[in-house]
C-alpha atoms as a PDB file:
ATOM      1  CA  UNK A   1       3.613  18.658   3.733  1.00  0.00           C
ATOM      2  CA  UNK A   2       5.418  20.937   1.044  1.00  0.00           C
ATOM      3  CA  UNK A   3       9.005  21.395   0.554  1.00  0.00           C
ATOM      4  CA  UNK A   4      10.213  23.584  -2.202  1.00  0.00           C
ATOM      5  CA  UNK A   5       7.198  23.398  -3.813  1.00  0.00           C
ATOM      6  CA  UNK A   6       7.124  19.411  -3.818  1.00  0.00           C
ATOM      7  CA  UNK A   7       4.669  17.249  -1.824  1.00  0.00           C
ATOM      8  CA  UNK A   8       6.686  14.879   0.924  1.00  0.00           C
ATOM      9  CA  UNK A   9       5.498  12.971   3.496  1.00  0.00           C
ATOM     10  CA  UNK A  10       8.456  12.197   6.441  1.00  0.00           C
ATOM     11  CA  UNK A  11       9.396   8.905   7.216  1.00  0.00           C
ATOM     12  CA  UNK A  12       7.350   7.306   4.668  1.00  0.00           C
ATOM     13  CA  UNK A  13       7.996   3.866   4.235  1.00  0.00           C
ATOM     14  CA  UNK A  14       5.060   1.469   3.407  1.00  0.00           C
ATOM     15  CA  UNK A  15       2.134   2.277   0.802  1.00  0.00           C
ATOM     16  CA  UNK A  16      -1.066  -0.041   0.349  1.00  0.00           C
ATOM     17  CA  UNK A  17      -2.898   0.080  -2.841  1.00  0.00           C
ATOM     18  CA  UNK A  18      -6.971  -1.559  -2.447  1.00  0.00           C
ATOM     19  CA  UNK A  19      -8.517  -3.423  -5.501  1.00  0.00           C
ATOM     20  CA  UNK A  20      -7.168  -3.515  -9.091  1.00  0.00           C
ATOM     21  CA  UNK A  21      -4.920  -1.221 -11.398  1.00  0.00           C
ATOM     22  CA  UNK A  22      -3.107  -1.687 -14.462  1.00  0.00           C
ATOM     23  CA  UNK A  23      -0.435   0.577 -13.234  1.00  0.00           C
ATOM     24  CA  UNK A  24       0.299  -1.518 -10.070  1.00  0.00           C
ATOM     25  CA  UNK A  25       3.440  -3.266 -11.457  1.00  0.00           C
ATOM     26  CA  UNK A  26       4.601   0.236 -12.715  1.00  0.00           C
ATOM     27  CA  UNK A  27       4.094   1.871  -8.981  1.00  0.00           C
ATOM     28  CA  UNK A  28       5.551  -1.021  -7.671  1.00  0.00           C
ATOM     29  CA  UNK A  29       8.792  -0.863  -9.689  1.00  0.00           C
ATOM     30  CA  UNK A  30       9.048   2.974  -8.990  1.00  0.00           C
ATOM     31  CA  UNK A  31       8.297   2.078  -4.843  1.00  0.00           C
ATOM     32  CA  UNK A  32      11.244  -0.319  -4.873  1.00  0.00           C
ATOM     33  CA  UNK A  33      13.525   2.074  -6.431  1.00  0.00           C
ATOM     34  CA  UNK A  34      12.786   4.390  -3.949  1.00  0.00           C
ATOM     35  CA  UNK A  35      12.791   2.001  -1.197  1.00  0.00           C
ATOM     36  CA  UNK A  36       9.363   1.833  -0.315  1.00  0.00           C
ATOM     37  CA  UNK A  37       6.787  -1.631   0.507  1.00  0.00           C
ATOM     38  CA  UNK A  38       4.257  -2.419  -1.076  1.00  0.00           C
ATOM     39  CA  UNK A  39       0.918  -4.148  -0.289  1.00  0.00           C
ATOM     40  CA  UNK A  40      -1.914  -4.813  -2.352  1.00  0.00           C
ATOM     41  CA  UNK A  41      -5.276  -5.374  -0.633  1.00  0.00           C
ATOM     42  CA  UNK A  42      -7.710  -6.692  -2.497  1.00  0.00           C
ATOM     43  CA  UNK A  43     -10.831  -9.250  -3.179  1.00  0.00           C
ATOM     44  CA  UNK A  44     -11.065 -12.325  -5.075  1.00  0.00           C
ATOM     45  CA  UNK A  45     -12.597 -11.300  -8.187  1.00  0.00           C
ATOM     46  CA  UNK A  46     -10.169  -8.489  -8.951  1.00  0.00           C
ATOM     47  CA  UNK A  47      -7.151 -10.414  -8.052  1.00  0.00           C
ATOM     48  CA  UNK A  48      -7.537 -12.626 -10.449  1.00  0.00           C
ATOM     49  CA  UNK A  49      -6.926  -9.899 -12.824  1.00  0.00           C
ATOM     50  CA  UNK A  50      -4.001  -8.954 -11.128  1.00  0.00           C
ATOM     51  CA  UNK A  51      -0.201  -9.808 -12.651  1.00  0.00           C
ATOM     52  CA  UNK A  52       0.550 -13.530 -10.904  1.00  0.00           C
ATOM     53  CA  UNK A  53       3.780 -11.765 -10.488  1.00  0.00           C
ATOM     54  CA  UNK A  54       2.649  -9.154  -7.883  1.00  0.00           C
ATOM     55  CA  UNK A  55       2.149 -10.481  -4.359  1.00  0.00           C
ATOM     56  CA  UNK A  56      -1.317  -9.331  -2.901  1.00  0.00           C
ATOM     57  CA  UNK A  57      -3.642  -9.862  -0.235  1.00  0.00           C
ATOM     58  CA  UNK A  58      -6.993 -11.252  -0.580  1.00  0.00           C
ATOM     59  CA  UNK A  59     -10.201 -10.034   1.497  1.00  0.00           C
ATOM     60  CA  UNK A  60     -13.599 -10.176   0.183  1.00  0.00           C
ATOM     61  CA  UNK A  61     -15.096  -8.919   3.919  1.00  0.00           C
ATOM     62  CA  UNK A  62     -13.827  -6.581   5.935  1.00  0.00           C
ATOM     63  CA  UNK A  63     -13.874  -9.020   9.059  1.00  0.00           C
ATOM     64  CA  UNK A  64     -11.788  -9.846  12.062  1.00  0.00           C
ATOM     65  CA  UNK A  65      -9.299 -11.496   9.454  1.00  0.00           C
ATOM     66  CA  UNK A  66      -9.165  -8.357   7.565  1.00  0.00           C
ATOM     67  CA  UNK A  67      -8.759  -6.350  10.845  1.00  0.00           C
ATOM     68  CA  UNK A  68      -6.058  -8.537  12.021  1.00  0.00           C
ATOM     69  CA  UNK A  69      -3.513  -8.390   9.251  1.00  0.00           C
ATOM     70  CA  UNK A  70      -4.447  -4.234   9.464  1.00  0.00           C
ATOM     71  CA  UNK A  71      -3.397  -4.229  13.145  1.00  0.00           C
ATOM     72  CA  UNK A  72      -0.603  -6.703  12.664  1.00  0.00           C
ATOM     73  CA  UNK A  73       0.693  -3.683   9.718  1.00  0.00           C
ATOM     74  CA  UNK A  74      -0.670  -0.976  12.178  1.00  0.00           C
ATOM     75  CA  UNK A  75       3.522   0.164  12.182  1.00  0.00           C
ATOM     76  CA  UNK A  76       3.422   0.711   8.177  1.00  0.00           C
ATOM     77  CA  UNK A  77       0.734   2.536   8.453  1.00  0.00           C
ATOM     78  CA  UNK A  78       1.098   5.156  10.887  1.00  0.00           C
ATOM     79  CA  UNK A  79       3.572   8.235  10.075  1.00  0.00           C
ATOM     80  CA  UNK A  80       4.825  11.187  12.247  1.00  0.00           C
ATOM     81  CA  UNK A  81       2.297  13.948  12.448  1.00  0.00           C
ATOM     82  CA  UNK A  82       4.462  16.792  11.696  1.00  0.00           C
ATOM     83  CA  UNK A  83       3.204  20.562  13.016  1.00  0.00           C
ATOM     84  CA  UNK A  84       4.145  23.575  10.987  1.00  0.00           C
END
């Protein structure tokens, strides 16, 4: 959706990140500013790369496990599907 020339997305309140950035505790500073949750998804191997600081979630397999804590976060991750 544009506004004024400037990307939005309504209602936004939750964003996941998946694997590994160096940038995560930078995005995640800016989301709490702006009042947005965070999650970080990601395996084993790259988490322990990851800042200790930053709480993540660990999956190596996309299984029922993984499919449950999507489902159980199903409300962050839908949005209103606006119409213009």
């Amino acid at each position: 959706m544009i506004l004024n020339n400037k990307f939005y997305i309504n209602n936004l309140k939750h964003i996941i990140f998946f694997a590994e950035s160096d940038v995560f505790k930078n995005l995640i500073e800016t989301n709490n500013n702006i009042d947005l949750k965070t999650t970080i998804i990601t395996g084993s191997h790259q988490a322990k790369i990851i800042n200790k600081k930053i709480n993540i979630k660990i999956f190596d397999k996309i299984n029922e496990n993984f499919k449950k804590f999507i489902n159980k976060k199903q409300t962050y991750l839908k949005f209103k599907n606006e119409s213009k």
